[in-house]
N, C-alpha and C. Protein backbone atom coordinates (compact mmCIF):
# COMPACT_ATOMS: atom_id res chain seq x y z
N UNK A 1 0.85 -1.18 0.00
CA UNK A 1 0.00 0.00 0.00
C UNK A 1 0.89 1.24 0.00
N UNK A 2 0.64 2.19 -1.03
CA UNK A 2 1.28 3.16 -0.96
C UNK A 2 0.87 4.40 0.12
N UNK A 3 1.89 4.95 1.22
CA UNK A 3 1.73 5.93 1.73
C UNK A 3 2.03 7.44 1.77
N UNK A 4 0.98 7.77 2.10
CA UNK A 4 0.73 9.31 1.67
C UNK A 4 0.70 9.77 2.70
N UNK A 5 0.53 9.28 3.75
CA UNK A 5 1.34 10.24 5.36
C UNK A 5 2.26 9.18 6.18
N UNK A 6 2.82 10.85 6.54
CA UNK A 6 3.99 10.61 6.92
C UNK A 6 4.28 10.89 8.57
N UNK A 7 4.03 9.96 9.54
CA UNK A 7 3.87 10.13 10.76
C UNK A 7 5.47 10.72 11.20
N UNK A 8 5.37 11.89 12.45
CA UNK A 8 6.98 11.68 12.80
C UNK A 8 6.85 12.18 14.33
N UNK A 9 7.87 11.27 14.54
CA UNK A 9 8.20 10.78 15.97
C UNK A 9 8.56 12.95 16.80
N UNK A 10 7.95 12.56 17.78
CA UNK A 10 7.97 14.27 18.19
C UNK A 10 8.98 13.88 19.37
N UNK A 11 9.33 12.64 19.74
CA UNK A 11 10.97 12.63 20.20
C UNK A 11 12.26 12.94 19.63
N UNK A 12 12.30 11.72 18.59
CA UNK A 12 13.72 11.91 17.67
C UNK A 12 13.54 12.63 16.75
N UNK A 13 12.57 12.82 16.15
CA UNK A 13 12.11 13.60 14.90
C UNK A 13 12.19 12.95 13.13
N UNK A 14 12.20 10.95 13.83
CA UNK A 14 12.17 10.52 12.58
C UNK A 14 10.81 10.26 12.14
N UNK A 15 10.97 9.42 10.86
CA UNK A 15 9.82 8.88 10.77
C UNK A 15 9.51 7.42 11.51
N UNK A 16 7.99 7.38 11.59
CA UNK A 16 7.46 6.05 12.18
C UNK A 16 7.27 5.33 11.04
N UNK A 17 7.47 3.97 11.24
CA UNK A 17 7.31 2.89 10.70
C UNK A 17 6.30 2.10 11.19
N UNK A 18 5.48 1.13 10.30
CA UNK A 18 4.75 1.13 10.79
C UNK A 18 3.98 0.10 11.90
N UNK A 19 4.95 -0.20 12.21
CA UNK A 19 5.16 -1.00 14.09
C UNK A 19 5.74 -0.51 14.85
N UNK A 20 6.61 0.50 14.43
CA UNK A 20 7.34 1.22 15.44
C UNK A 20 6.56 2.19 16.69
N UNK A 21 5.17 3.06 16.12
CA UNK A 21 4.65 3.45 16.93
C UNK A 21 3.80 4.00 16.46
N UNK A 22 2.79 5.18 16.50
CA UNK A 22 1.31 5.73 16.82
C UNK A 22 1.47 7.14 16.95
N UNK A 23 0.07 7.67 16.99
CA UNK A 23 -0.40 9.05 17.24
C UNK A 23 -1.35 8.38 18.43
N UNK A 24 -1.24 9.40 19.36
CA UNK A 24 -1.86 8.89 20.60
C UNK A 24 -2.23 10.40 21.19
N UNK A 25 -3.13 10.35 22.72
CA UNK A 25 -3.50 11.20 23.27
C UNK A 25 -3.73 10.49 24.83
N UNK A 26 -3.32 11.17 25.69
CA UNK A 26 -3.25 10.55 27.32
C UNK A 26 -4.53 10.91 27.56
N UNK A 27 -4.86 9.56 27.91
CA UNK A 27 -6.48 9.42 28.25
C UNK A 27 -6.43 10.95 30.05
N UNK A 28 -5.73 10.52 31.02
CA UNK A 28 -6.35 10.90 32.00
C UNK A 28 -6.06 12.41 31.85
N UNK A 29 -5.14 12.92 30.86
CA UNK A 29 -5.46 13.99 30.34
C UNK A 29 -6.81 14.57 29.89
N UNK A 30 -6.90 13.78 28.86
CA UNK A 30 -8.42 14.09 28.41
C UNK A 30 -9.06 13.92 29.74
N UNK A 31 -9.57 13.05 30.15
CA UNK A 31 -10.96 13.16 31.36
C UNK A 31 -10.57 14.37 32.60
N UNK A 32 -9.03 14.71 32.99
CA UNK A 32 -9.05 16.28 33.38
C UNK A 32 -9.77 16.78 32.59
N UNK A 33 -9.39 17.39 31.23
CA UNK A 33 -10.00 18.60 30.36
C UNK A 33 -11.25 18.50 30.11
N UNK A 34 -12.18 17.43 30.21
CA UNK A 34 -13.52 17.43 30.27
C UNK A 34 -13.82 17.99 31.69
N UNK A 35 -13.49 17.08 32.46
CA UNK A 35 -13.82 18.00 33.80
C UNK A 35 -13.78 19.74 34.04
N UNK A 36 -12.58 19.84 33.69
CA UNK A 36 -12.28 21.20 33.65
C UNK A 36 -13.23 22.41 32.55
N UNK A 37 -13.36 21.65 31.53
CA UNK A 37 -14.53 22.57 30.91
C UNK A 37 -16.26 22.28 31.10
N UNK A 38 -16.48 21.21 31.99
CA UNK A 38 -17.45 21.20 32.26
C UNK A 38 -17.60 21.90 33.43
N UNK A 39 -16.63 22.45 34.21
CA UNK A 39 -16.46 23.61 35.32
C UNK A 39 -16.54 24.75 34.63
N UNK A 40 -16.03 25.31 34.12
CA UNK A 40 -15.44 26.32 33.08
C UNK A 40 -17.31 26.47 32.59
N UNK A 41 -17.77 25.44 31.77
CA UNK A 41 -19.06 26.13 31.23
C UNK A 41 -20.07 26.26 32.46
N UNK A 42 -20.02 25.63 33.71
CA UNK A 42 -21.13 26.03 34.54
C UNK A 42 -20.78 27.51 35.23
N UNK A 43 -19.32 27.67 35.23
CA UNK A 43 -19.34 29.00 35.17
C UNK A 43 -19.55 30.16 34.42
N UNK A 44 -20.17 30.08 33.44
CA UNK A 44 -20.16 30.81 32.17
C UNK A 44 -21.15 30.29 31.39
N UNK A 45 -22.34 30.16 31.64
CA UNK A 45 -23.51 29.61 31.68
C UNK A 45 -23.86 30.43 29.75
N UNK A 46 -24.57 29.38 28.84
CA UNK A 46 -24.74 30.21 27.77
C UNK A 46 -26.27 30.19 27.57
N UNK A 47 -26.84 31.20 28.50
CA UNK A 47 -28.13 31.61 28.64
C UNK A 47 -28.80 32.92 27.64
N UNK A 48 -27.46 33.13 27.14
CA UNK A 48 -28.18 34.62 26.38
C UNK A 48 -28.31 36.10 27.18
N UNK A 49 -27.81 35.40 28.06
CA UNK A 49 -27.83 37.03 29.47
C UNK A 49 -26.98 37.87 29.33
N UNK A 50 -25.86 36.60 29.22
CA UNK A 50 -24.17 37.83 29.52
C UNK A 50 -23.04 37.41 28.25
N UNK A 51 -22.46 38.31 27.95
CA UNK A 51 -21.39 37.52 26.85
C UNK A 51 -19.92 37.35 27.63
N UNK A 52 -19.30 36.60 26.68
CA UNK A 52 -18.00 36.61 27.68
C UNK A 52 -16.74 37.77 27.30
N UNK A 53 -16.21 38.36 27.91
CA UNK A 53 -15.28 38.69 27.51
C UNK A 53 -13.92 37.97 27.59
N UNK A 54 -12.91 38.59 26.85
CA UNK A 54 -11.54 38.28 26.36
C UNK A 54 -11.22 37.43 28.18
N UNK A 55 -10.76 37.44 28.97
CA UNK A 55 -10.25 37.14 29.96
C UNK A 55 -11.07 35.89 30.43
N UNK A 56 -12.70 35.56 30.07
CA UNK A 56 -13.69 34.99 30.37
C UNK A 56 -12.94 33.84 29.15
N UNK A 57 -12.69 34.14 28.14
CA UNK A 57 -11.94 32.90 27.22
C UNK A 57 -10.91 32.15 27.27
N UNK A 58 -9.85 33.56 27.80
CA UNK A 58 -8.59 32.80 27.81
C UNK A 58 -8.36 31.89 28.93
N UNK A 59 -9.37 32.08 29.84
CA UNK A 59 -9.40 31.05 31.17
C UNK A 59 -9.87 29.70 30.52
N UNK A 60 -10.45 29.55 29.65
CA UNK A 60 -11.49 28.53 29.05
C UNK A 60 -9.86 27.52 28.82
N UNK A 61 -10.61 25.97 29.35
CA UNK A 61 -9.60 25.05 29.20
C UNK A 61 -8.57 24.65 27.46
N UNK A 62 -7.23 24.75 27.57
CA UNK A 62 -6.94 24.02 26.33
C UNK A 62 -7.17 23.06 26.17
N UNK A 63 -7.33 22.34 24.83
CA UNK A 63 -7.37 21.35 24.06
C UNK A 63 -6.36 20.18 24.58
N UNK A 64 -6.44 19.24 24.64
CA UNK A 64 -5.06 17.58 24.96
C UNK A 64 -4.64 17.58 23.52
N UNK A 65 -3.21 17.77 23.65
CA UNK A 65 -2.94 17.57 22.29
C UNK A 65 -2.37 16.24 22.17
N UNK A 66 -2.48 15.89 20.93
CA UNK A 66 -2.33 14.73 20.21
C UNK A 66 -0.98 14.62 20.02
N UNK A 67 0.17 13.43 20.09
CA UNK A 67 1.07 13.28 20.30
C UNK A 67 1.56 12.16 19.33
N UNK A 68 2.54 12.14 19.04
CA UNK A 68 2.99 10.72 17.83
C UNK A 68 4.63 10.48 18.23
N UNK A 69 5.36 9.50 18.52
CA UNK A 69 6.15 8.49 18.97
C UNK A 69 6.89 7.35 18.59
N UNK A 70 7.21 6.88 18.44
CA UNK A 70 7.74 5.43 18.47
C UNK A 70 7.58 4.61 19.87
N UNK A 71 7.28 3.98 19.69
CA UNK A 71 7.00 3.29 21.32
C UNK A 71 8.39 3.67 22.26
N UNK A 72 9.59 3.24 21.43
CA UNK A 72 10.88 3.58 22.60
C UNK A 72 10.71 4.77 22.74
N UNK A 73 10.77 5.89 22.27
CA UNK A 73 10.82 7.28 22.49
C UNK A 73 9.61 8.15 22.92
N UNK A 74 8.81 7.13 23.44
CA UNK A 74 7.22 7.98 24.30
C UNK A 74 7.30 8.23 25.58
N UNK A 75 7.61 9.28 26.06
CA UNK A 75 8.06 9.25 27.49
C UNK A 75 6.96 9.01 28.51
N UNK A 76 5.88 8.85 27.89
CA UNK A 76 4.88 8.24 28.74
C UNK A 76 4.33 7.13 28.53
N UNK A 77 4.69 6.38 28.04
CA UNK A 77 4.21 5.17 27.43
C UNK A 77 3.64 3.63 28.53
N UNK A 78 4.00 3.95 29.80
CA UNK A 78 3.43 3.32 30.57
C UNK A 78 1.96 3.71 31.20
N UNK A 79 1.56 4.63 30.40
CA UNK A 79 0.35 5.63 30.78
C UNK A 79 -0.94 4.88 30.23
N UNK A 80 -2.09 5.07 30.52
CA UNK A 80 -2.85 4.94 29.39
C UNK A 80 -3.32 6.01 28.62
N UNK A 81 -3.22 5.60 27.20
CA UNK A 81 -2.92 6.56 26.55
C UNK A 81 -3.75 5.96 25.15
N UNK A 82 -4.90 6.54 24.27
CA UNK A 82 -5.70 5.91 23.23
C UNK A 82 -4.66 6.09 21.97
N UNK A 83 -4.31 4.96 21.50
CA UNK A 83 -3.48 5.18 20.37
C UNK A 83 -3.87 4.55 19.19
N UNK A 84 -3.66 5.13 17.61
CA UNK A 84 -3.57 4.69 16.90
C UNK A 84 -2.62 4.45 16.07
N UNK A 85 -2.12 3.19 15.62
CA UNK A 85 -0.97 2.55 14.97
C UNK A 85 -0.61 3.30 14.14
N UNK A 86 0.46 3.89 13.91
CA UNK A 86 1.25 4.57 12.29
C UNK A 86 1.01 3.18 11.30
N UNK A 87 0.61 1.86 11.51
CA UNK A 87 0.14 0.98 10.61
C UNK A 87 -1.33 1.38 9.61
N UNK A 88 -2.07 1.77 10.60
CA UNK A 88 -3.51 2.10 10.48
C UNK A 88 -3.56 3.64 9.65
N UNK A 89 -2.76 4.53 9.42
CA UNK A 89 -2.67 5.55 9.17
C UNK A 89 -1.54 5.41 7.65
N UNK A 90 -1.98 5.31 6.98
CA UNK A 90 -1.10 5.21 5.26
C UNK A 90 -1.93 6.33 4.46
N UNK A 91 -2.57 6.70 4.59
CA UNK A 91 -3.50 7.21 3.49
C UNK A 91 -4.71 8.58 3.80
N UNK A 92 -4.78 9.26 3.65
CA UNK A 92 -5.74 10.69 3.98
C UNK A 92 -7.39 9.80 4.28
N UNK A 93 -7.24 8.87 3.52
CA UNK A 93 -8.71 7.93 3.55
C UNK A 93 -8.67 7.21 4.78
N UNK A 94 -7.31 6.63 5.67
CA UNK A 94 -7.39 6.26 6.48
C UNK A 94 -7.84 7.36 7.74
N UNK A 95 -7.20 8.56 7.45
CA UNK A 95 -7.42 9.68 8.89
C UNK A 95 -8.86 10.11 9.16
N UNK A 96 -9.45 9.90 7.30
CA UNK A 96 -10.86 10.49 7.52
C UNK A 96 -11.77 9.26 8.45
N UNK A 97 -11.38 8.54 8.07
CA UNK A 97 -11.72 6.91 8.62
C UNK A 97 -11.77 6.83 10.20
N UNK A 98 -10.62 7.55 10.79
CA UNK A 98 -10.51 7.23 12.19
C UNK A 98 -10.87 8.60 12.46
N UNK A 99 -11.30 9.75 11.86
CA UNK A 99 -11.86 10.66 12.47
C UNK A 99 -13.10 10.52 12.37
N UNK A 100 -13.75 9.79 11.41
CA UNK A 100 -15.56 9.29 11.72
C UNK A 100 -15.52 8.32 13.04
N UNK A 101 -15.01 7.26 13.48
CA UNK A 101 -14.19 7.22 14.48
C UNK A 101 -14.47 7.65 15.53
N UNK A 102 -13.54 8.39 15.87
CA UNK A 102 -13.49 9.37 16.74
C UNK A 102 -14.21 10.43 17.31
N UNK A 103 -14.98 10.59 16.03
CA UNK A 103 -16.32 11.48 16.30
C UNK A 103 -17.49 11.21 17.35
N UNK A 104 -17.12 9.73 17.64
CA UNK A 104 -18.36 9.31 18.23
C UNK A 104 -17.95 9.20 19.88
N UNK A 105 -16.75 9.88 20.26
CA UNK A 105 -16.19 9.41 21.27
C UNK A 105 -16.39 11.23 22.15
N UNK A 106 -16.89 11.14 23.21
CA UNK A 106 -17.24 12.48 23.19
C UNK A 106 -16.19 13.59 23.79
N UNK A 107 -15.02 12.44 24.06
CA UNK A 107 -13.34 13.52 24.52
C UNK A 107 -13.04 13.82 23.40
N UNK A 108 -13.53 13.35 22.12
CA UNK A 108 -12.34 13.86 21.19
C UNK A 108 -12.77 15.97 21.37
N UNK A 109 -13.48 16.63 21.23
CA UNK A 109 -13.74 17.94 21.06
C UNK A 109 -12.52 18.09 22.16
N UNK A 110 -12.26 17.86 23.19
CA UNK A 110 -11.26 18.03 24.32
C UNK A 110 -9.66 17.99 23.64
N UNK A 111 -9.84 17.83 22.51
CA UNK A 111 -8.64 17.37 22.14
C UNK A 111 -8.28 18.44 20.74
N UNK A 112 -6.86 18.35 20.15
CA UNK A 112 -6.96 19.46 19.45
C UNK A 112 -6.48 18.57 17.77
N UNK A 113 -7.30 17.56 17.82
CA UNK A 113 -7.71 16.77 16.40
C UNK A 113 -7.87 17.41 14.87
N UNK A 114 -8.72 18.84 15.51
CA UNK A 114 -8.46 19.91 13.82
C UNK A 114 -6.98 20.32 13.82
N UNK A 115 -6.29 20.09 14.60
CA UNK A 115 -4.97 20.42 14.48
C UNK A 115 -4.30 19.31 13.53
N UNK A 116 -4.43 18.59 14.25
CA UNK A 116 -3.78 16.96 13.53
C UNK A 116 -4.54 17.13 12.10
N UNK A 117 -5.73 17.30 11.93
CA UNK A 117 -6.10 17.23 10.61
C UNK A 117 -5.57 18.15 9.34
N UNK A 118 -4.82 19.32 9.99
CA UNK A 118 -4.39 20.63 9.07
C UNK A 118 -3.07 20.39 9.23
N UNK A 119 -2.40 19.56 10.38
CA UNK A 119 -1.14 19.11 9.58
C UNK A 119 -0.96 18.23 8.61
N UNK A 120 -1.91 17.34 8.63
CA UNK A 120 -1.74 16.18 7.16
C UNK A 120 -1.83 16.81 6.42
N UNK A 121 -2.29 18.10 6.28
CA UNK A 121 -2.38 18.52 4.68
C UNK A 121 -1.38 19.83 4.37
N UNK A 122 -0.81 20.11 5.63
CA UNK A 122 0.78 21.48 5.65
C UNK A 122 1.75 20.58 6.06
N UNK A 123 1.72 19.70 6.82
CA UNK A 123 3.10 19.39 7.48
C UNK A 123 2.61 19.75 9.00
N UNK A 124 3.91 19.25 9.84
CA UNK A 124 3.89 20.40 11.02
C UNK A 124 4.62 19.14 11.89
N UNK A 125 4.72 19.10 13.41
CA UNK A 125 5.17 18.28 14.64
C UNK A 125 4.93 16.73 14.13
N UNK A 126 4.04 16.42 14.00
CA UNK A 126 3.38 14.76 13.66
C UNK A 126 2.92 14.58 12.44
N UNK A 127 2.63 15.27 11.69
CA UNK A 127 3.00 14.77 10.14
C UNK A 127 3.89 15.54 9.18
N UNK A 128 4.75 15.09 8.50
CA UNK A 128 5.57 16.01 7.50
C UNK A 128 4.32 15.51 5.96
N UNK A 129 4.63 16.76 5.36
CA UNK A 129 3.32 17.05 4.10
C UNK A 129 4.31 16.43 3.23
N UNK A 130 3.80 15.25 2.51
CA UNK A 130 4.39 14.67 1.35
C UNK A 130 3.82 15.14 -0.19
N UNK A 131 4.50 15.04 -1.07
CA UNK A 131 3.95 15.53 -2.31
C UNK A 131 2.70 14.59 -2.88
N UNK A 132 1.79 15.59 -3.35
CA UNK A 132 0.33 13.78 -4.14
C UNK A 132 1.28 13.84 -5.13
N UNK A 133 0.81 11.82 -4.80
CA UNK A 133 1.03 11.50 -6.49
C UNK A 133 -0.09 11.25 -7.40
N UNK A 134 0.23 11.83 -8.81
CA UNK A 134 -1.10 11.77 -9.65
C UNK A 134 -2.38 12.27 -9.48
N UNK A 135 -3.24 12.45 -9.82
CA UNK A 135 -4.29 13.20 -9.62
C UNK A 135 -5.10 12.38 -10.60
């Protein structure tokens, strides 16, 4: 199967192969950041009463970001942590695949997944942008 992404290790900065390791996200991360914005919105109730201002946002919880590895070089890897194989990931058809997926899982919004999705198609930390072939 020919591949069209290109996972890379945000330790060494190679590429993953595809047993070597995954794009992953630390679960007890995520279930903090749900917690935390389910605090965050009962404070900031969206009733139509009050709007928020600038300071009312930037308090608003970040996103768990998504992380990619080689198993030796995951410094958390004894964690639990939801991962998907750099096996499972060859193809833009595969990401859309595990982001229908994912959609149904209700931490993913907790997570910063449109990120991961706009690097497959620029480059960036966890995917380098490969050239299409053919059209």
């Amino acid at each position: 199967m020919s591949r069209e992404l290109l996972l890379i290790c945000q330790g060494c900065g190679n590429r993953i192969t595809d047993d070597a390791g995954y794009l992953w996200v630390h679960t007890q991360e995520v279930h903090t950041a749900q917690q935390e914005a389910r605090a965050w919105e009962a404070q900031h109730p969206a009733n139509g009463e009050s709007s928020l201002d600038l300071l009312d946002l930037l308090d608003h919880p970040e996103p768990i970001r998504w992380r990619s590895h080689h198993q030796a070089c995951d410094p958390d890897r004894d964690s639990s942590h939801y991962r998907i194989p750099a096996a499972r990931l060859h193809t833009r058809a595969d990401l859309l695949d595990w982001t229908a997926h994912l959609m149904e899982k209700g931490w993913l919004p907790h997570t910063d997944w449109r990120d991961v999705l706009s690097e497959n198609r620029h480059g960036g930390t966890r995917f380098a942008s490969l050239p299409r072939q053919g059209r």
